[in-house]
Protein backbone atom coordinates (compact mmCIF):
# COMPACT_ATOMS: atom_id res chain seq x y z
CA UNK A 1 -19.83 -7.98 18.25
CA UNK A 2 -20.95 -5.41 20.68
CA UNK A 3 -18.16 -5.59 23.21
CA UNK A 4 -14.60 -5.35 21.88
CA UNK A 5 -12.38 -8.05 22.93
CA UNK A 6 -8.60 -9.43 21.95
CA UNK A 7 -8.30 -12.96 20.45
CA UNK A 8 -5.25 -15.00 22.09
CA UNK A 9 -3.11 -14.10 19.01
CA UNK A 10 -3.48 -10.71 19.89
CA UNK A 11 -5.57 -9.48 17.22
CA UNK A 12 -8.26 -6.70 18.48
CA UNK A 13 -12.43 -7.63 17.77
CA UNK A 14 -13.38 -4.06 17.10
CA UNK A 15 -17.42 -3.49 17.88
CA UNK A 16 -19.85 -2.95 15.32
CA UNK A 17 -20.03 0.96 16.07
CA UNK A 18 -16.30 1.23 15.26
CA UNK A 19 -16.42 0.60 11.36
CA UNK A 20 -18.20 4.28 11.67
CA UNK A 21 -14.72 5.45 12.85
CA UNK A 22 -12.66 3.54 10.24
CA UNK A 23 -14.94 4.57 7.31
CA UNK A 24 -14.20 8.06 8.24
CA UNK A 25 -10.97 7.86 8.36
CA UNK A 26 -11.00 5.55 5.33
CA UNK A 27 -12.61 8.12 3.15
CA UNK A 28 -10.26 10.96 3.66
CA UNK A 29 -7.31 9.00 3.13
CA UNK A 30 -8.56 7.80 -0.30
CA UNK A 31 -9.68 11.52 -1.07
CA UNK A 32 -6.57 12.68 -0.49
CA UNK A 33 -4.75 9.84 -2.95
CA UNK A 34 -7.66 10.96 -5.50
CA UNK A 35 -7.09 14.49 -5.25
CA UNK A 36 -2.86 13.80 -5.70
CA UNK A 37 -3.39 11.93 -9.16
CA UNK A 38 -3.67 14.61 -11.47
CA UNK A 39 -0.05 16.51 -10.47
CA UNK A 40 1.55 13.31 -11.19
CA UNK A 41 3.60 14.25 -14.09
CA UNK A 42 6.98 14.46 -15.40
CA UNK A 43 8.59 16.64 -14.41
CA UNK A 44 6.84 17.04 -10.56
CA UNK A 45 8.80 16.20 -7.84
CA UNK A 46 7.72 13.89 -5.51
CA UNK A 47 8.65 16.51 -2.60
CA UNK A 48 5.99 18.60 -4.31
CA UNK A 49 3.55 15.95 -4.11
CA UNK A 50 4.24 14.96 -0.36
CA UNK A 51 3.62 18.63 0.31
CA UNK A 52 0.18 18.91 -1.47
CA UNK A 53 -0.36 15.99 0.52
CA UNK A 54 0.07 17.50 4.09
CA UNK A 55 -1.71 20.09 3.12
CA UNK A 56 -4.47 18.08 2.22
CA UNK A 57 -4.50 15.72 5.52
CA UNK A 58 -4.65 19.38 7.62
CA UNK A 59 -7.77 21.00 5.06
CA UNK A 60 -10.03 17.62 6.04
CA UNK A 61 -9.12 18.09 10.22
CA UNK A 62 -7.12 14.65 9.73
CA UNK A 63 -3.59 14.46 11.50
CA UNK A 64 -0.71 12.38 9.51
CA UNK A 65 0.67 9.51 11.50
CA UNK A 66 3.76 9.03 9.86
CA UNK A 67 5.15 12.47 10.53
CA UNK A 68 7.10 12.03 13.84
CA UNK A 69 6.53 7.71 13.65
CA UNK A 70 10.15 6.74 14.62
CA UNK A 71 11.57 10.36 13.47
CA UNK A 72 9.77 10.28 9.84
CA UNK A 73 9.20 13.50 8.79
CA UNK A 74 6.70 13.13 5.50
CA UNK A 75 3.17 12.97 5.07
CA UNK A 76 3.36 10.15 2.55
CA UNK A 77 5.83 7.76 1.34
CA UNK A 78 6.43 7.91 -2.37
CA UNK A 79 8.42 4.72 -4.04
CA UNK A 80 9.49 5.23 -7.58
CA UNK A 81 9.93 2.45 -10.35
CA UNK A 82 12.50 -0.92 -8.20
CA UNK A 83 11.76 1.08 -4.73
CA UNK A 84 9.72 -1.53 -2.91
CA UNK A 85 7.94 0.24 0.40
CA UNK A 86 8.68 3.52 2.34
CA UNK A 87 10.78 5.72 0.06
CA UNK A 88 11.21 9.24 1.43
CA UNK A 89 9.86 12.16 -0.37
CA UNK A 90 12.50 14.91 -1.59
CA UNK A 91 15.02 12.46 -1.56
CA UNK A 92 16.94 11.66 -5.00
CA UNK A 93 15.49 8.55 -6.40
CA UNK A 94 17.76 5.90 -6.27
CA UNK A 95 19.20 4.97 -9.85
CA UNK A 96 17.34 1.66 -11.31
CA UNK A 97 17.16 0.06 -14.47
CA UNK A 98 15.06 2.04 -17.28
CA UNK A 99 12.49 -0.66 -18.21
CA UNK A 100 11.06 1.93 -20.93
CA UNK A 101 14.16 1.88 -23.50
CA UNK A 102 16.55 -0.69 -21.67
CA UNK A 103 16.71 -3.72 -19.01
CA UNK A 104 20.29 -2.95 -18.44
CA UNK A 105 20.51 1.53 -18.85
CA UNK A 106 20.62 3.27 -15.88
CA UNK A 107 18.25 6.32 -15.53
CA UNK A 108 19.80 9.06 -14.66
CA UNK A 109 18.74 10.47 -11.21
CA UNK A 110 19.79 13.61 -9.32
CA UNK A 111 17.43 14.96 -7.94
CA UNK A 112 13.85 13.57 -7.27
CA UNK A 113 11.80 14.56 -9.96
CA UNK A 114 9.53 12.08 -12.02
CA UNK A 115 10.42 11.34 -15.39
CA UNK A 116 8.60 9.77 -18.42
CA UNK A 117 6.94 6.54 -18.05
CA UNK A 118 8.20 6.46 -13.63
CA UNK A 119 5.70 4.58 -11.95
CA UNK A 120 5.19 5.07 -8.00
CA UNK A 121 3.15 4.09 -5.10
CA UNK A 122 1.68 7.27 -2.84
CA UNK A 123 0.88 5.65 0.46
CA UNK A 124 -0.60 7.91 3.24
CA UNK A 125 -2.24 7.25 6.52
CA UNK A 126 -4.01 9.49 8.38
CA UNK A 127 -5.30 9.58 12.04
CA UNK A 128 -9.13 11.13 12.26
CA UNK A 129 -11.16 11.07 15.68
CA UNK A 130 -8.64 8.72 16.93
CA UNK A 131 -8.97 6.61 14.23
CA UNK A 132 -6.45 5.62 11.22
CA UNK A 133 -7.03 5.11 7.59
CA UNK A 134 -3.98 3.19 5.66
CA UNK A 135 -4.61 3.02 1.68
CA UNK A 136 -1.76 3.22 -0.92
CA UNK A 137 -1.96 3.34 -4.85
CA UNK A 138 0.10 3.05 -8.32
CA UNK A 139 0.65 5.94 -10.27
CA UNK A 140 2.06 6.49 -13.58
CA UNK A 141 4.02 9.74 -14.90
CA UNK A 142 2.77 9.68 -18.49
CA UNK A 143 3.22 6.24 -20.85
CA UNK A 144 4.57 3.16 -18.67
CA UNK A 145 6.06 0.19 -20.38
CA UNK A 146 4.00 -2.70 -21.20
CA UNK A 147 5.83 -4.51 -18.75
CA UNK A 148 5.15 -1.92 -16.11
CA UNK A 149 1.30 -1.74 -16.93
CA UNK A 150 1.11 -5.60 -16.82
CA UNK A 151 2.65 -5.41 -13.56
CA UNK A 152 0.64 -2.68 -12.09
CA UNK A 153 -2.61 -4.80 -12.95
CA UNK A 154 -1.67 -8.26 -11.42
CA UNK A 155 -0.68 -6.20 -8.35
CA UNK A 156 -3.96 -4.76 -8.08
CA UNK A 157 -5.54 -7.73 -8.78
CA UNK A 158 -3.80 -9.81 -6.17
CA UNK A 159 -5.11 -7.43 -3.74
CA UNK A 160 -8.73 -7.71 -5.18
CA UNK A 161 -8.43 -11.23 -4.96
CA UNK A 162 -6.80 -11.52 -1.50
CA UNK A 163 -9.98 -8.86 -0.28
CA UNK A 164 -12.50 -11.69 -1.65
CA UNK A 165 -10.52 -14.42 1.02
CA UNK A 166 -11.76 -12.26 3.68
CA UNK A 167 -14.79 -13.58 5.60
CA UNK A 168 -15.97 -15.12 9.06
CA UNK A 169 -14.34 -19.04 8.87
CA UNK A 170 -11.26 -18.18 6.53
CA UNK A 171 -8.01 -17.69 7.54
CA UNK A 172 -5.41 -15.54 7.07
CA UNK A 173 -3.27 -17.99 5.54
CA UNK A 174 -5.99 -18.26 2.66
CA UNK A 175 -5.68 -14.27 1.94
CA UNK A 176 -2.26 -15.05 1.18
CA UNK A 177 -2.41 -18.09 -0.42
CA UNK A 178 -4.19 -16.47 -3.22
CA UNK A 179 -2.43 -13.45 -3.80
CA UNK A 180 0.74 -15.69 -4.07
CA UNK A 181 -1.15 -17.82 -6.35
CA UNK A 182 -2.07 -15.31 -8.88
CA UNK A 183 1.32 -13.03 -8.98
CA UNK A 184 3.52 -16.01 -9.46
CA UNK A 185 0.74 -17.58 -12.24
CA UNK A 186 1.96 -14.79 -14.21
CA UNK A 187 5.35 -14.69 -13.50
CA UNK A 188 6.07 -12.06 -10.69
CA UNK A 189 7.00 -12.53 -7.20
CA UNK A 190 6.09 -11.44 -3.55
CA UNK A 191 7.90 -9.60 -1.27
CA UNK A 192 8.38 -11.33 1.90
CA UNK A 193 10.00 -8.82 3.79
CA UNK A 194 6.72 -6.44 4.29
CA UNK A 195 3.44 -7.28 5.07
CA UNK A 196 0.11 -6.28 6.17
CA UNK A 197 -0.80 -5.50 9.52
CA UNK A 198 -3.61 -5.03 12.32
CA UNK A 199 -5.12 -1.76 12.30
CA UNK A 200 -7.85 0.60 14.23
CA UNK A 201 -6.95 3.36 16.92
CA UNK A 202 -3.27 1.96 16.12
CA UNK A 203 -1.54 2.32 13.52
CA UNK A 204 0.20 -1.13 13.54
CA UNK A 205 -1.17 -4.29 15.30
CA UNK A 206 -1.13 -7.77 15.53
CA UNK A 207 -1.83 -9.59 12.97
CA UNK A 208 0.66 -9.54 10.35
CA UNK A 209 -1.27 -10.08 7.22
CA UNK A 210 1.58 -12.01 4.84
CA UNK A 211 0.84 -11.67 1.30
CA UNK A 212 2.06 -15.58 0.64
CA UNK A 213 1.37 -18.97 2.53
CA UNK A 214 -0.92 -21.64 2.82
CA UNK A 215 -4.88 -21.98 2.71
CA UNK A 216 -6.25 -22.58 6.18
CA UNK A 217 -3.12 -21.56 7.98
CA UNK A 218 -3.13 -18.85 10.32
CA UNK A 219 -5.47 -17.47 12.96
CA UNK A 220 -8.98 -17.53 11.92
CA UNK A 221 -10.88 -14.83 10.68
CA UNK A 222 -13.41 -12.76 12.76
CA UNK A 223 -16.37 -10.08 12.51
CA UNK A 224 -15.11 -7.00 14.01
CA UNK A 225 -10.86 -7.70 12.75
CA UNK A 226 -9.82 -4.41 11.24
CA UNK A 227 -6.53 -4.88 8.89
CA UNK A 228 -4.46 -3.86 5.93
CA UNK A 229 -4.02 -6.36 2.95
CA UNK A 230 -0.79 -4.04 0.79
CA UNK A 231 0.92 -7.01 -1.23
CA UNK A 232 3.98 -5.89 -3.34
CA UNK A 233 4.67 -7.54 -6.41
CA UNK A 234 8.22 -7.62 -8.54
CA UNK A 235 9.13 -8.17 -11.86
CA UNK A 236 12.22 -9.83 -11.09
CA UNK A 237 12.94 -11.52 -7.83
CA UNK A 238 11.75 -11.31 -4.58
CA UNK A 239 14.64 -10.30 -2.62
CA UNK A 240 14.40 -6.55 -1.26
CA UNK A 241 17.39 -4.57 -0.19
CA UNK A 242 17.12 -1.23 2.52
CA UNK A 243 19.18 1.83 1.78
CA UNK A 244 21.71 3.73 4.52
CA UNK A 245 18.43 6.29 5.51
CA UNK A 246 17.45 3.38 7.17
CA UNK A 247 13.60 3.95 5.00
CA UNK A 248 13.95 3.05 1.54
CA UNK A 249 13.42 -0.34 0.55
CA UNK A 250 14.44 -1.39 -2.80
CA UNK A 251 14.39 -4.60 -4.98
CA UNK A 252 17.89 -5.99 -4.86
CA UNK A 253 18.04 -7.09 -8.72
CA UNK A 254 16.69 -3.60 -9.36
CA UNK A 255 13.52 -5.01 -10.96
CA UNK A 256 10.19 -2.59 -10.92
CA UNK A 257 7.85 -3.28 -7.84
CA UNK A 258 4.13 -2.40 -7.11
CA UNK A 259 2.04 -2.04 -4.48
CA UNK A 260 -1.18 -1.27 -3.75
CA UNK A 261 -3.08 -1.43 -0.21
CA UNK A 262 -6.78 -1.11 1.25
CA UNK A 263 -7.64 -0.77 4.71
CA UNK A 264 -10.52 -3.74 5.40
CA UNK A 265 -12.96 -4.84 8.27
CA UNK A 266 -14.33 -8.08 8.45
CA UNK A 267 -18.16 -8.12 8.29
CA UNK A 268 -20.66 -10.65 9.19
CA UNK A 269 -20.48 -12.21 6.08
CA UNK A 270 -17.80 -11.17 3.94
CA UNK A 271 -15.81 -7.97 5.01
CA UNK A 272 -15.98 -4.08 4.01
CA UNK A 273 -13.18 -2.12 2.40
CA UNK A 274 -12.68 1.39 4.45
CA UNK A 275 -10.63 3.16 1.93
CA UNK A 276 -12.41 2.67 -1.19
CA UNK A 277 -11.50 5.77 -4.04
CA UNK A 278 -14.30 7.90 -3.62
CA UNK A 279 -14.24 8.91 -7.40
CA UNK A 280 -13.39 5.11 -8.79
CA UNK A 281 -9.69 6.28 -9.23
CA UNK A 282 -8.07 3.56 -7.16
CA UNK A 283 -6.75 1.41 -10.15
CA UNK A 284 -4.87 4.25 -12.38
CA UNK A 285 -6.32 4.81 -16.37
CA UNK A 286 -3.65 3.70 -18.17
């Protein structure tokens, strides 16, 4: 692993001197999602919290890569309660049912800030010395439902369980295999129409990492890959709907989603996870 080369899918073997670079750039991305935890209240907007964010990313020399990718002006994406992926900071938060009192009551939503018992995803990537660190999280503004707290831990779980698939001789059909595996053994479905991705002095490269699939399909896993596992789970069905900005993905049967992503490189025997919670706050206390 001490020349970088490019497998014939495409995918980049990183050298052994470049998980210096993606640790780096690992660890201030999860500091920054540490640091954000505590303002997530009712009440807070999530423009406020997209703002503490940029300011964060410029205190630790980082740059944000998704202000300016394809005209996106945030530092984060922040996706409230049935949002799936990518929903835009400031922004009203689309009206979804209120799985606290009521399957079928619509919150009422005018602006976009947080009310009792909203749960939402904070993703943020950051570029440092060239190199980017991906990593997104669950939050929770106060009490969530039970149903919302039992979703938030089989998503994390999937994840933890896809992260064990990855070694030297697996494939990347077998990361997905089991994440599909354990959110549909307990009742909950996987968005198809998102998935991980390559990752390194890019922000998105081959492969896509698919959170669903079949053992042993797939390309084959290698020391040196550098990747994002980010399943999202749903209550209800799997089907995911994008809004007129173009951005915000949202479940179509308005059903709560979760997410949560790590940014990992494959080691000689297993693989190492970049963006690791530098305080243990990856999973939130609830």
């Amino acid at each position: 692993m001490n020349h970088p080369r490019t497998t014939r899918e495409g995918i980049r073997i990183h050298a052994t001197g470049d998980f210096a670079g993606m640790r780096a750039a690992g660890a201030a991305v999860a500091q920054i999602l540490d640091e954000v935890g505590p303002l997530v209240q009712p009440g807070v907007t999530t423009g406020a919290l997209d703002d503490f964010i940029r300011g964060r990313v410029h205190a630790l020399g980082a740059t944000s890569a998704t202000i300016g990718y394809r005209g996106y002006q945030h530092a984060s994406c922040i996706s409230v309660n049935h949002v799936v992926c990518h929903g835009i900071p400031g922004q009203a938060i689309p009206k979804g049912r209120d799985e606290t009192i009521s399957r079928d009551l619509e919150k009422r939503r005018d602006s976009d800030a947080l009310l009792p018992g909203d749960i939402l995803n904070i993703d943020v990537t950051v570029i440092l010395d060239g190199w980017f660190g991906d990593s997104s999280r669950m939050y929770v503004a106060g009490e969530p439902s039970a149903r919302a707290r039992r979703l938030i831990q089989v998503t994390h779980d999937s994840l933890m369980k896809g992260i064990e698939a990855v070694r030297p001789g697996n494939t990347f059909g077998d990361i997905g295999a089991v994440i599909q595996a354990h959110a549909e053994s307990h009742g909950m479905s996987v968005v198809r129409d998102f998935c991980g991705h390559g990752i390194g002095r890019v922000f998105h490269a081959p492969p896509n990492v698919l959170h669903y699939g079949k053992a042993g399909k797939g390309p084959m896993l290698e020391e040196g890959m550098f990747f994002t596992i980010e399943p999202m789970l749903n209550l209800g069905r799997a089907e995911t709907h994008v809004l007129a900005d173009d951005w915000t993905a949202v479940t179509r049967d308005k059903s709560l989603s979760a997410q949560f992503e790590h940014a990992v490189g494959v080691t000689a025997d297993g693989c190492e996870i970049f963006t690791l919670s530098p305080a243990g706050h990856f999973y939130p206390a609830i």
